[in-house]
N, C-alpha and C. Protein backbone atom coordinates (compact mmCIF):
# COMPACT_ATOMS: atom_id res chain seq x y z
N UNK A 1 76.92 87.40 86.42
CA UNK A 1 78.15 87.84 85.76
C UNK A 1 79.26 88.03 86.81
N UNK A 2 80.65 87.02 86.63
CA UNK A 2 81.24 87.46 87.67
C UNK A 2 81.66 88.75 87.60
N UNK A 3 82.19 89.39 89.24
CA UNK A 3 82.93 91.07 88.99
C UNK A 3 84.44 91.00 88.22
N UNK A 4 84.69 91.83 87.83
CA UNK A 4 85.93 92.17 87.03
C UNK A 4 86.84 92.50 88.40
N UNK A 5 88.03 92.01 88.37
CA UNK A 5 88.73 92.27 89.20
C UNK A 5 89.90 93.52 88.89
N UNK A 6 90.23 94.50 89.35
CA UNK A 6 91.32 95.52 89.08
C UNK A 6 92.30 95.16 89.48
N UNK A 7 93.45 94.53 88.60
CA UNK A 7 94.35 93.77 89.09
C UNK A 7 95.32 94.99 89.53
N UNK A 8 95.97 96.29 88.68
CA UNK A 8 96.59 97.09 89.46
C UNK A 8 96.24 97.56 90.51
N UNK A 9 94.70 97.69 91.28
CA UNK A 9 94.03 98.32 92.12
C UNK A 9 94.49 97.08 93.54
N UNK A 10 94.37 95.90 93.02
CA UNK A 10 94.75 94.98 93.96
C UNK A 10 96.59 94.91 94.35
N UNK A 11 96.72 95.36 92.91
CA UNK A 11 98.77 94.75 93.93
C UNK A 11 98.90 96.15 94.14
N UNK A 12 98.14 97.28 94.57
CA UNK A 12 98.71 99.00 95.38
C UNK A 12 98.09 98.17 96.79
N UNK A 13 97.10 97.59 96.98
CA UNK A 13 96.21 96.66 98.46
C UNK A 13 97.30 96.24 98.48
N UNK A 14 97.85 95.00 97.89
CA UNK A 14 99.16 94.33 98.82
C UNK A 14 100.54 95.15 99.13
N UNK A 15 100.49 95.90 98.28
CA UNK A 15 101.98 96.86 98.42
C UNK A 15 101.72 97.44 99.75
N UNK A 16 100.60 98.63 99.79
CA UNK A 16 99.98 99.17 100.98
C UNK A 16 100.10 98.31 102.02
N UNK A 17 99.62 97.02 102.42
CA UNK A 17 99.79 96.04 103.35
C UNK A 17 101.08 95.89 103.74
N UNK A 18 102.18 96.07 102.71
CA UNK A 18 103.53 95.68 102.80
C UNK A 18 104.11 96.84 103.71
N UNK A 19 103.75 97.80 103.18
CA UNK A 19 104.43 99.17 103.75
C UNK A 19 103.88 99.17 105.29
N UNK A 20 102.65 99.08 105.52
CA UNK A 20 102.41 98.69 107.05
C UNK A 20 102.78 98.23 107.82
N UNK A 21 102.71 97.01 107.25
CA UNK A 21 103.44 95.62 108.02
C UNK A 21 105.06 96.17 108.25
N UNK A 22 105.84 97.11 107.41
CA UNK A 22 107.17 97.49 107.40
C UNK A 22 107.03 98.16 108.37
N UNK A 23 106.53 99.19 108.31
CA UNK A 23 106.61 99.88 109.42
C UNK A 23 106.53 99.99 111.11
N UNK A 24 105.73 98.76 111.49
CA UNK A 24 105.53 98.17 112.23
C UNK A 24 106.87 97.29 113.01
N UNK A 25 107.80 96.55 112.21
CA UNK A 25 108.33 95.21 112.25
C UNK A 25 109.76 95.37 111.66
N UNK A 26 109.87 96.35 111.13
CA UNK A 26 110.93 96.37 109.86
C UNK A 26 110.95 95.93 108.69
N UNK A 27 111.30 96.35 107.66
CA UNK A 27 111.07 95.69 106.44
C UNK A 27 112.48 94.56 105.83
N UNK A 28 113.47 94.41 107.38
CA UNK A 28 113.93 93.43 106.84
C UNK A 28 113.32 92.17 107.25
N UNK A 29 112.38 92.09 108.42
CA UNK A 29 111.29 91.18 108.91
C UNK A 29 110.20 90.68 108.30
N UNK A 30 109.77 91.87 107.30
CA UNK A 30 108.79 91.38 106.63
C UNK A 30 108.40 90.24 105.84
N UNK A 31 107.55 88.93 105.82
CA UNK A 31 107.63 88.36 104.84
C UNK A 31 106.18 88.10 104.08
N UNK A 32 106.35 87.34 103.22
CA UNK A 32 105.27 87.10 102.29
C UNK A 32 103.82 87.04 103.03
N UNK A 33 104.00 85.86 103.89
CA UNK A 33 102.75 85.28 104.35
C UNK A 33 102.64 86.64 105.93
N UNK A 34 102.99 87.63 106.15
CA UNK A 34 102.94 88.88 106.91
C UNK A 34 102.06 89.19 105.65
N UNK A 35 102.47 90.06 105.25
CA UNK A 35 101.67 90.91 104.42
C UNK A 35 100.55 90.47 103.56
N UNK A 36 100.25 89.19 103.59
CA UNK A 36 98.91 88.49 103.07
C UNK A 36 97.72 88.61 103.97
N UNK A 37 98.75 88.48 105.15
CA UNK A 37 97.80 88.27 106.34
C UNK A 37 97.23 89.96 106.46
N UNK A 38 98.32 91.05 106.32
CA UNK A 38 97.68 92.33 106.82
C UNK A 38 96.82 92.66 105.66
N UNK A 39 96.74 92.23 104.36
CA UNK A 39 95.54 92.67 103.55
C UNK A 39 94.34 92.07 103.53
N UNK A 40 94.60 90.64 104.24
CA UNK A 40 93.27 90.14 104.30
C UNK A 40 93.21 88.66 102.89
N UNK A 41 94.16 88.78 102.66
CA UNK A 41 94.07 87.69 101.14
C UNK A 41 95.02 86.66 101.24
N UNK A 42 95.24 85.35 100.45
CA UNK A 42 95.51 84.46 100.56
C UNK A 42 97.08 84.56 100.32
N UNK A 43 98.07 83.59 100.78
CA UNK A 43 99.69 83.81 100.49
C UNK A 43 99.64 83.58 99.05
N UNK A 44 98.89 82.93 98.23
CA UNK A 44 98.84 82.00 96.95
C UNK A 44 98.87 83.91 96.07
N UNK A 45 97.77 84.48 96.84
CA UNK A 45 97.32 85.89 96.13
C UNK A 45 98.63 86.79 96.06
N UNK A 46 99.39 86.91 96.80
CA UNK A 46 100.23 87.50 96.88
C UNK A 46 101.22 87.37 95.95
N UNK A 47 101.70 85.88 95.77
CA UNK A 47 102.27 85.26 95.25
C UNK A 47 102.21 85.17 93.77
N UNK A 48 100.78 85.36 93.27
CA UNK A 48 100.12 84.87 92.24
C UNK A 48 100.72 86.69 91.88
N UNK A 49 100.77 87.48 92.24
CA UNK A 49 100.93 88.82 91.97
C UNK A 49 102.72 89.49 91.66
N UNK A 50 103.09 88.70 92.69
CA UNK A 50 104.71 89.40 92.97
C UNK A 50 106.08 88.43 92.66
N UNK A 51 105.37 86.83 92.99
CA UNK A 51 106.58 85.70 92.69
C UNK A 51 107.13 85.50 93.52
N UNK A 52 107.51 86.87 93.78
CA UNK A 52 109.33 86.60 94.84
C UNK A 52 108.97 87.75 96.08
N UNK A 53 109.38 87.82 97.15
CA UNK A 53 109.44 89.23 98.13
C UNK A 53 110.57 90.16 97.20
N UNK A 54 111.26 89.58 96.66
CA UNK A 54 112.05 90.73 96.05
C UNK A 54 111.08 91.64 94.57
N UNK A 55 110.23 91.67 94.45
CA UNK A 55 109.67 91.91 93.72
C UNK A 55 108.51 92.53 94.22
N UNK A 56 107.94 91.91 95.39
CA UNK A 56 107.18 92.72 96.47
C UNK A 56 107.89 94.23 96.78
N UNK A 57 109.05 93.64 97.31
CA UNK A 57 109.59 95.39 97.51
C UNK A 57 109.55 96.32 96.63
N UNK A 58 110.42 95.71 95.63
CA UNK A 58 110.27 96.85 94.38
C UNK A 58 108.98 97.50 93.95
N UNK A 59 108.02 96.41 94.15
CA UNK A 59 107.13 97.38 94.11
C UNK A 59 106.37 98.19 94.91
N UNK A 60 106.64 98.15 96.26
CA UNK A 60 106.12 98.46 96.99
C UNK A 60 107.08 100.53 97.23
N UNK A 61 108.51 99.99 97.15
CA UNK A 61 109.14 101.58 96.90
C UNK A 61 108.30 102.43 96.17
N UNK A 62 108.09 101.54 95.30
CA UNK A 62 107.48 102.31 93.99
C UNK A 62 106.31 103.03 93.97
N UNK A 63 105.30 102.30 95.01
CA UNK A 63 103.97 102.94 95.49
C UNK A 63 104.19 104.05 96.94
N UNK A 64 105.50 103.53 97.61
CA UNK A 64 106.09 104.90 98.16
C UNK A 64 106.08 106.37 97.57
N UNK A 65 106.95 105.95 96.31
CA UNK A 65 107.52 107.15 95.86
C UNK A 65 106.24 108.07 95.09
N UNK A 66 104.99 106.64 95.19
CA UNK A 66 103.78 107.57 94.20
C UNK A 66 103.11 108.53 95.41
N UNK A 67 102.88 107.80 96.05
CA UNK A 67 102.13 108.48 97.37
C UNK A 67 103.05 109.89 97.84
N UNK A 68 104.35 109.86 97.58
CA UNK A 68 105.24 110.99 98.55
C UNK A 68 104.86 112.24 96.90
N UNK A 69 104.68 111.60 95.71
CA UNK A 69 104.77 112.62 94.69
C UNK A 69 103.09 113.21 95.27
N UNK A 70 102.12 112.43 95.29
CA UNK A 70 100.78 113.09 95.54
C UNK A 70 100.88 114.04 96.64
N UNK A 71 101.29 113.54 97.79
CA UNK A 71 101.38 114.96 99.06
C UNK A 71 102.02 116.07 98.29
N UNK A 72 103.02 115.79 97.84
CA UNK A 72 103.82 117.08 97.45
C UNK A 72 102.64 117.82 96.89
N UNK A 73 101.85 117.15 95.57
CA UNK A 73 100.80 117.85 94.60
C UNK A 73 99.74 117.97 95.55
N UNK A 74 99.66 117.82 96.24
CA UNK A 74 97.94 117.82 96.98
C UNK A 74 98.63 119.43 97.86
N UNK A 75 100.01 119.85 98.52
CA UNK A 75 100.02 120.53 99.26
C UNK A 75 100.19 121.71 98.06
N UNK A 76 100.94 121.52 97.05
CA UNK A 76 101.19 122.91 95.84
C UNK A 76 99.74 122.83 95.52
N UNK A 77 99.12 122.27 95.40
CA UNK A 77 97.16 122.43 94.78
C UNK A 77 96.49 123.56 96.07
N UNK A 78 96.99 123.29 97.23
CA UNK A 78 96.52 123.66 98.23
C UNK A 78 97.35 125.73 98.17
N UNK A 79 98.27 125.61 97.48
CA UNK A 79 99.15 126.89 97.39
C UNK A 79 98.61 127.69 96.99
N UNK A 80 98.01 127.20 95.35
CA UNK A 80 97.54 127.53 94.21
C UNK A 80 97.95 127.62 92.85
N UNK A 81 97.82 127.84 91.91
CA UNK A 81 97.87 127.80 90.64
C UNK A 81 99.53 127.93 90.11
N UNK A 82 100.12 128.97 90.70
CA UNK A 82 101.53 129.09 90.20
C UNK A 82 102.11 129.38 91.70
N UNK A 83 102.80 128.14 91.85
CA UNK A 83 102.77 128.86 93.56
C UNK A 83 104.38 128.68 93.59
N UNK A 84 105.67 128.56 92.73
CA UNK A 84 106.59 129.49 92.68
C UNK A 84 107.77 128.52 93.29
N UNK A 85 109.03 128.65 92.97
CA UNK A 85 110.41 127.69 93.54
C UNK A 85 109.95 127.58 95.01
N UNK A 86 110.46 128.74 95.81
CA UNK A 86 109.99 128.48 97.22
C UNK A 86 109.15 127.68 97.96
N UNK A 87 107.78 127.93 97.27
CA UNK A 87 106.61 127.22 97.57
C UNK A 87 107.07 125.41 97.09
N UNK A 88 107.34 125.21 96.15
CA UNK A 88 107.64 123.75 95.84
C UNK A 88 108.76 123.19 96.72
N UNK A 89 109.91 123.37 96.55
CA UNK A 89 111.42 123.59 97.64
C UNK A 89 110.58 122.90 99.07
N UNK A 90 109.88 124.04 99.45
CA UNK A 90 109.21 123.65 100.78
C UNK A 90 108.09 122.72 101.19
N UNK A 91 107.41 122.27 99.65
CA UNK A 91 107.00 121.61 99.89
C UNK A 91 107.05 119.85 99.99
N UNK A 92 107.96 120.21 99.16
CA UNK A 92 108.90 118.62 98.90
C UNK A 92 109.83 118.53 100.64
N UNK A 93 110.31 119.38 100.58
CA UNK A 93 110.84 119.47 101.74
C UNK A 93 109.81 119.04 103.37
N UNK A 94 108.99 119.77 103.05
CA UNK A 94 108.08 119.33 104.62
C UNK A 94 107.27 117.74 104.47
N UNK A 95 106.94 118.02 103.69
CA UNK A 95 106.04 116.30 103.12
C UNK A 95 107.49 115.07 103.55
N UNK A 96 108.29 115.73 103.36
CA UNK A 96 109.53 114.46 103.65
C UNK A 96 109.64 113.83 105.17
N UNK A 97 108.88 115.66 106.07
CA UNK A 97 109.18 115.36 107.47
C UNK A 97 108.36 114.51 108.20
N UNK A 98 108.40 113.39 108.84
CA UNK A 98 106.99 112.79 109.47
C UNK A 98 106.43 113.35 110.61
N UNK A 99 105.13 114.51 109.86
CA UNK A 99 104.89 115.31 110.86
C UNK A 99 103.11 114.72 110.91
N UNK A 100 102.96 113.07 110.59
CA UNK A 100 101.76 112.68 110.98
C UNK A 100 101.90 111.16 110.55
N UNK A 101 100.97 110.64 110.43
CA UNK A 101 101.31 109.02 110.23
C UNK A 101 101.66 108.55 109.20
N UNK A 102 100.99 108.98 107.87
CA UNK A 102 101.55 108.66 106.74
C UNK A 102 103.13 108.95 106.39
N UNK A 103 103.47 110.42 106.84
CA UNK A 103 104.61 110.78 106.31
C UNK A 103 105.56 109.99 107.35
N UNK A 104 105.16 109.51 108.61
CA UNK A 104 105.78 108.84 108.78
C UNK A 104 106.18 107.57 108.99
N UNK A 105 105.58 106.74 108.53
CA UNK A 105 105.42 105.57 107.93
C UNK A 105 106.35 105.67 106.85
N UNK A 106 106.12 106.93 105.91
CA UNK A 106 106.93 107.10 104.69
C UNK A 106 108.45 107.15 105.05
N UNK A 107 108.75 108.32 105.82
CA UNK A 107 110.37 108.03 106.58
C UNK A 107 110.95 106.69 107.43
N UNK A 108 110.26 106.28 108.24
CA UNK A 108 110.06 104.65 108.43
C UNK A 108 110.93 103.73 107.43
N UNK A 109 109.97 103.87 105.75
CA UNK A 109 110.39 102.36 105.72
C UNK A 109 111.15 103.06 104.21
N UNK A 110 111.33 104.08 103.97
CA UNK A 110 111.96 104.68 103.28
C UNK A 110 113.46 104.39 103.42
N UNK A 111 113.58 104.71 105.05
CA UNK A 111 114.76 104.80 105.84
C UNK A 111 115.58 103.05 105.68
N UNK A 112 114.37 102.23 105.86
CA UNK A 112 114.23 100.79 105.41
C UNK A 112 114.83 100.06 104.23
N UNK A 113 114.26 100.97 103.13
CA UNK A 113 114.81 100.33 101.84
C UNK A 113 116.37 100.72 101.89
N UNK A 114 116.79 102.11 102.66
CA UNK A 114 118.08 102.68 101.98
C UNK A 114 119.02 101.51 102.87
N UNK A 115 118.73 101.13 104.38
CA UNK A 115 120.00 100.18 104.58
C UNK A 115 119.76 99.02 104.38
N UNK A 116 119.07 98.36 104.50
CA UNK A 116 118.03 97.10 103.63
C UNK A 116 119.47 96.68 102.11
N UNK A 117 119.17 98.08 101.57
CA UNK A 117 119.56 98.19 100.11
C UNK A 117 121.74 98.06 100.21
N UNK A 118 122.26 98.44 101.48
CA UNK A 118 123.53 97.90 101.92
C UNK A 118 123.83 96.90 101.76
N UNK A 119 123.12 95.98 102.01
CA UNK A 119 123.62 94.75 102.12
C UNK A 119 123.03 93.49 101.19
N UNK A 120 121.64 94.07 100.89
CA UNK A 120 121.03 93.19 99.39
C UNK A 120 121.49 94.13 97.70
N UNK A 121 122.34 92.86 97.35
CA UNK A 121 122.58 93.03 96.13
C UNK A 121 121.74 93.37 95.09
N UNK A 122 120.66 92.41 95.74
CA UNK A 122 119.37 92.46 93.98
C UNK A 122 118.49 94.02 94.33
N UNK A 123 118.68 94.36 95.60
CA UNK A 123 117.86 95.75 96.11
C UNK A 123 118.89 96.83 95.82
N UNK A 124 120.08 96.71 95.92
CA UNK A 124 120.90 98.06 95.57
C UNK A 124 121.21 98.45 94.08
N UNK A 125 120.83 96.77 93.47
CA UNK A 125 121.45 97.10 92.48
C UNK A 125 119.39 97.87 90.99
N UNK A 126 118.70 98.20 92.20
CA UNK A 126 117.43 98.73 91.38
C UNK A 126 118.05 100.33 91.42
N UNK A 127 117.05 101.20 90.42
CA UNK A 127 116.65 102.52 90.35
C UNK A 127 116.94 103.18 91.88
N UNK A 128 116.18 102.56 93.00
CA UNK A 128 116.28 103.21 94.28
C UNK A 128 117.51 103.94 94.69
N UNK A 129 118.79 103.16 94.14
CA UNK A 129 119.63 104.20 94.63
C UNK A 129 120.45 105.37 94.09
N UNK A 130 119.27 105.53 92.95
CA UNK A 130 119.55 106.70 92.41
C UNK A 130 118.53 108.11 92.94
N UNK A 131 116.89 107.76 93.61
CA UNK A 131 116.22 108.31 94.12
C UNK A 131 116.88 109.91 94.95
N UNK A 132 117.79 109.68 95.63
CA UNK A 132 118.25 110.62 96.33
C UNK A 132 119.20 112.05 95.31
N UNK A 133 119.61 111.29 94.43
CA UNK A 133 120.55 112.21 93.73
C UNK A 133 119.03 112.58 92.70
N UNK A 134 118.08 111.99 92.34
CA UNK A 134 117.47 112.72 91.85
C UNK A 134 116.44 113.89 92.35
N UNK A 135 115.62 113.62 94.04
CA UNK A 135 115.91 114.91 94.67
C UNK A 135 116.63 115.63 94.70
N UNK A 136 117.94 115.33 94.83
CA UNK A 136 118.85 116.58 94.67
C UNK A 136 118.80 117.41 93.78
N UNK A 137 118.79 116.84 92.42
CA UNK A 137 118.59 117.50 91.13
C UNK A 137 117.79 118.14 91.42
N UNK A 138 116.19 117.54 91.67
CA UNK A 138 115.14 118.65 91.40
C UNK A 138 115.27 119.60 91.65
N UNK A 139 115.63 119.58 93.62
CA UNK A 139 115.65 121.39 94.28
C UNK A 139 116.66 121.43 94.21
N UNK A 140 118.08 121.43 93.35
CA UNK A 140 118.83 122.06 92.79
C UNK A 140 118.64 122.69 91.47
N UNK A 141 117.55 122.32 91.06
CA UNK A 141 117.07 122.82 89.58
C UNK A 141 116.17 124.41 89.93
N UNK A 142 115.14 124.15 91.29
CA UNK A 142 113.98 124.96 91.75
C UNK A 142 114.88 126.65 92.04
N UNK A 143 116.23 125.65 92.86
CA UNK A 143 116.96 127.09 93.36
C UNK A 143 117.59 127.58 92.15
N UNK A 144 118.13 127.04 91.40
CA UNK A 144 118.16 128.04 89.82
C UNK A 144 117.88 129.01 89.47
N UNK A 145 116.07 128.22 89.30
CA UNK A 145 115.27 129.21 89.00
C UNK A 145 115.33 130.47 89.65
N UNK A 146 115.19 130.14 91.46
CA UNK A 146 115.01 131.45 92.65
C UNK A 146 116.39 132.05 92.10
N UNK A 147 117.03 131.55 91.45
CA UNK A 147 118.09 132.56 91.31
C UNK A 147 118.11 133.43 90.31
N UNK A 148 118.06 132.76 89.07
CA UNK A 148 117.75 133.39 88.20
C UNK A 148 116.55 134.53 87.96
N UNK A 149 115.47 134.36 89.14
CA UNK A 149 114.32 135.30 89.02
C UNK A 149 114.75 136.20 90.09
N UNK A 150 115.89 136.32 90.87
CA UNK A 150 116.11 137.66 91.72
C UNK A 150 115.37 136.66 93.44
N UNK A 151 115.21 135.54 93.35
CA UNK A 151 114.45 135.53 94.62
C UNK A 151 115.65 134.53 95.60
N UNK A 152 116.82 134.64 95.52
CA UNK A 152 117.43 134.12 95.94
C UNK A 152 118.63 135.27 96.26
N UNK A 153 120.33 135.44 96.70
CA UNK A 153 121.04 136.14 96.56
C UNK A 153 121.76 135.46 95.66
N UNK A 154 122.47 136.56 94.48
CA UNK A 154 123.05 136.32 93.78
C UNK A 154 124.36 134.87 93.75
N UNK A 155 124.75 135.04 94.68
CA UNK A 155 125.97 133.86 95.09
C UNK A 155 125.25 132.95 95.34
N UNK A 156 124.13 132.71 95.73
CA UNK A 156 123.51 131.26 95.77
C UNK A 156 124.44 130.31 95.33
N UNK A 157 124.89 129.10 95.70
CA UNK A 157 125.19 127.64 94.84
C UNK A 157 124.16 126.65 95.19
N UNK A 158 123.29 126.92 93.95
CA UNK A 158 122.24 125.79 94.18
C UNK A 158 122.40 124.07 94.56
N UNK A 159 123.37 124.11 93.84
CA UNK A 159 123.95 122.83 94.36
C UNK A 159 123.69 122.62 95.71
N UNK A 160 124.83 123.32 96.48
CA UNK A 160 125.22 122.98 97.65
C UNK A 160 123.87 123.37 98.26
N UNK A 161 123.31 124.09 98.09
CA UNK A 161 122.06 124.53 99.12
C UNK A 161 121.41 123.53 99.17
N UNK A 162 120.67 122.95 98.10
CA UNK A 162 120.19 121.48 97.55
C UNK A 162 120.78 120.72 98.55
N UNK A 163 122.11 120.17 98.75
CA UNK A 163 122.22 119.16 99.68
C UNK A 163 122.39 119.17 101.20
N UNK A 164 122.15 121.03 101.00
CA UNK A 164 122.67 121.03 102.59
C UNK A 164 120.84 121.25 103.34
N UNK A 165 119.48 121.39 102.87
CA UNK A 165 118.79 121.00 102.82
C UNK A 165 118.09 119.82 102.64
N UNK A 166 118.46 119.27 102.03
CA UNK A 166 118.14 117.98 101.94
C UNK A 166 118.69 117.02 103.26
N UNK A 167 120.15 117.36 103.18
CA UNK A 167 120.56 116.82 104.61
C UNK A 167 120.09 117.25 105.71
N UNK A 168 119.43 118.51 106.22
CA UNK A 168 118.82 118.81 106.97
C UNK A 168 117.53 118.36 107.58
N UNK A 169 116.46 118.27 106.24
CA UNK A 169 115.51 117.66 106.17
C UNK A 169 116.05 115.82 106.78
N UNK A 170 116.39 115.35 106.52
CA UNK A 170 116.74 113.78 106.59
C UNK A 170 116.82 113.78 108.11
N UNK A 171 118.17 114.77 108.62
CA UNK A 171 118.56 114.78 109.92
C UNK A 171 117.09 115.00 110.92
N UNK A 172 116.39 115.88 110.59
CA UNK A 172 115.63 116.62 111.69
C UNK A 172 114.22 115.43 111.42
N UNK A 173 113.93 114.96 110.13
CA UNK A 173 112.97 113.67 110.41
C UNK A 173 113.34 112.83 111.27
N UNK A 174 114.98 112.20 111.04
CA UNK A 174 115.04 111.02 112.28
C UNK A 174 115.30 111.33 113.62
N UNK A 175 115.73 113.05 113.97
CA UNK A 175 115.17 113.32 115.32
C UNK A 175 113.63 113.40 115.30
N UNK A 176 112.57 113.35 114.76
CA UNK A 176 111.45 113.43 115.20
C UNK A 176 111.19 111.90 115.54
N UNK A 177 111.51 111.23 115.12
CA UNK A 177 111.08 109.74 114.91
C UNK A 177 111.65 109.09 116.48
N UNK A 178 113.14 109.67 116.48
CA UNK A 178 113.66 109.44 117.87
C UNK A 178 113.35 110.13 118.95
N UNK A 179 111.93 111.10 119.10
CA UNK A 179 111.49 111.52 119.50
C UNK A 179 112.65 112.84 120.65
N UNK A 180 113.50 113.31 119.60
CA UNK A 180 114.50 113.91 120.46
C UNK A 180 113.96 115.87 119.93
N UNK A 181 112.95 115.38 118.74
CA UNK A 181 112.39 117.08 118.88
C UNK A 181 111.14 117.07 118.12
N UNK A 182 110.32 118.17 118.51
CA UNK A 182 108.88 118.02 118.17
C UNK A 182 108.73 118.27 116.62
N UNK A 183 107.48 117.54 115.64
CA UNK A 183 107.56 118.28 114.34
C UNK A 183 107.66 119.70 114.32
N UNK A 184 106.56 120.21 115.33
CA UNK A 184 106.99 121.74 115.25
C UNK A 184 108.27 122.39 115.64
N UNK A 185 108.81 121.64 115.84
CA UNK A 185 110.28 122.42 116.06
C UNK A 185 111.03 122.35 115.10
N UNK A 186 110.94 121.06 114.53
CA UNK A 186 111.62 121.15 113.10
C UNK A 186 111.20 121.68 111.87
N UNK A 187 109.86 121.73 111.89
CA UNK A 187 109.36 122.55 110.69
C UNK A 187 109.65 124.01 110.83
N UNK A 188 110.14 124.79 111.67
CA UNK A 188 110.34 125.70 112.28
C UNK A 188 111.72 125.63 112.05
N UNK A 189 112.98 124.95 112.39
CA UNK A 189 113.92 124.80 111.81
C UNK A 189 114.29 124.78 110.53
N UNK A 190 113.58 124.55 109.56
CA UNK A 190 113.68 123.96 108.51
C UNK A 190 112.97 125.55 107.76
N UNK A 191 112.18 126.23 108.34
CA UNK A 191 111.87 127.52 108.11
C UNK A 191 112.86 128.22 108.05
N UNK A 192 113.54 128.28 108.98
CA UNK A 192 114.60 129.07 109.12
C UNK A 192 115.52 129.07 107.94
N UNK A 193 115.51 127.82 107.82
CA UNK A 193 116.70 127.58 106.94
C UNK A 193 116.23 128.14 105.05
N UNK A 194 115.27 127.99 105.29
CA UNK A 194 114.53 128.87 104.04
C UNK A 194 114.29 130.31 103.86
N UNK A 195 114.17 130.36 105.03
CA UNK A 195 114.10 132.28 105.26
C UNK A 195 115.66 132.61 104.82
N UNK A 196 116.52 131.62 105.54
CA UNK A 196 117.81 132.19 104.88
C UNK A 196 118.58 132.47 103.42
N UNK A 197 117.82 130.94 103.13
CA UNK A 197 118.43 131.08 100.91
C UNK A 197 117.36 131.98 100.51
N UNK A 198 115.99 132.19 100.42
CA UNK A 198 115.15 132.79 100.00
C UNK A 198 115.02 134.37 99.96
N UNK A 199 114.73 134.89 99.54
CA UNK A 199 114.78 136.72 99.89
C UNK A 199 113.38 136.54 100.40
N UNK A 200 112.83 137.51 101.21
CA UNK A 200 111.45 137.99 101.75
C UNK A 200 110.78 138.74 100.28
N UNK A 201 109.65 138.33 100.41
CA UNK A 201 108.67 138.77 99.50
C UNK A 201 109.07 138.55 98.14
């Protein structure tokens, strides 16, 4: 009996391959017969899956953005059960920083799609470049809450906190990457900056 093949289980293998190979090379370098080669399968396979590299990418963001949602859930699982604005805020927030290989691989080619996405029409014109304003939303939604439950100071503007975090986070990943400061210094930075919107206890 032949085996059943998992065809979604196979194009996350080539996406995964893709994101490697990006990271490595750049992902405006990347091409078809690269990333066949780093999974181990034929260009025809690849092909037979995606059509176009423009279609490779898209999906390959896409298995980005699944993998960056699991850290987030794997580190709030790790919190516990109701583990509260703060706790989420920070955790979306540190998972962003590449403070090991995956996450940074993730800032890598993340960083990839956004100028990549400057200058290709058929790439700017996807979902991706709405990604950022919808972080924003979220932990502009989380600090709300801290506000509304007393765990924030009253004047909070979630808004602005939202982006002035977020910009923080962005900044202090691509000094780690440029090796101009240690993760622990920035996660430590980035503490700070939470100790500040947040009330203690």
């Amino acid at each position: 009996m032949p085996k059943r093949v998992d065809h979604e289980e196979r194009r996350t293998e080539i996406a995964d391959a893709l994101v490697r190979v990006a990271a490595r090379q750049g992902l405006h370098a990347v091409g078809m017969r690269d990333v066949a080669a780093e999974a181990g399968v034929s260009l025809r396979l690849v092909q037979y899956y995606f059509q176009t590299k423009e279609k490779l990418l898209f999906y390959g963001l896409e298995r980005l953005a699944r993998r960056f949602t699991e850290r987030v859930a794997a580190r709030l699982a790790a919190v516990g059960a109701d583990p509260g604005p703060r706790a989420t805020v920070e955790a979306v927030l540190l998972v962003s920083l590449p403070t090991d290989e995956e996450s940074r691989t993730f800032h890598l080619v993340y960083t990839s799609y956004a100028v990549l996405a400057m200058t290709d029409r058929t790439l700017a014109a996807q979902p991706f470049t709405d990604n950022p304003a919808a972080a924003e939303d979220a932990v502009a939604g989380l600090l709300q809450q801290a506000r509304e439950a007393g765990l924030t100071r009253p004047d909070t503007d979630p808004r602005t906190e939202a982006i002035s975090l977020l910009a923080l986070t962005a900044g202090l990943g691509t000094s780690i990457l440029a090796g101009h400061r240690s993760p622990e210094s920035a996660v430590a930075v980035l503490t700070h900056h939470l100790d500040r919107v947040f009330r203690s206890g």
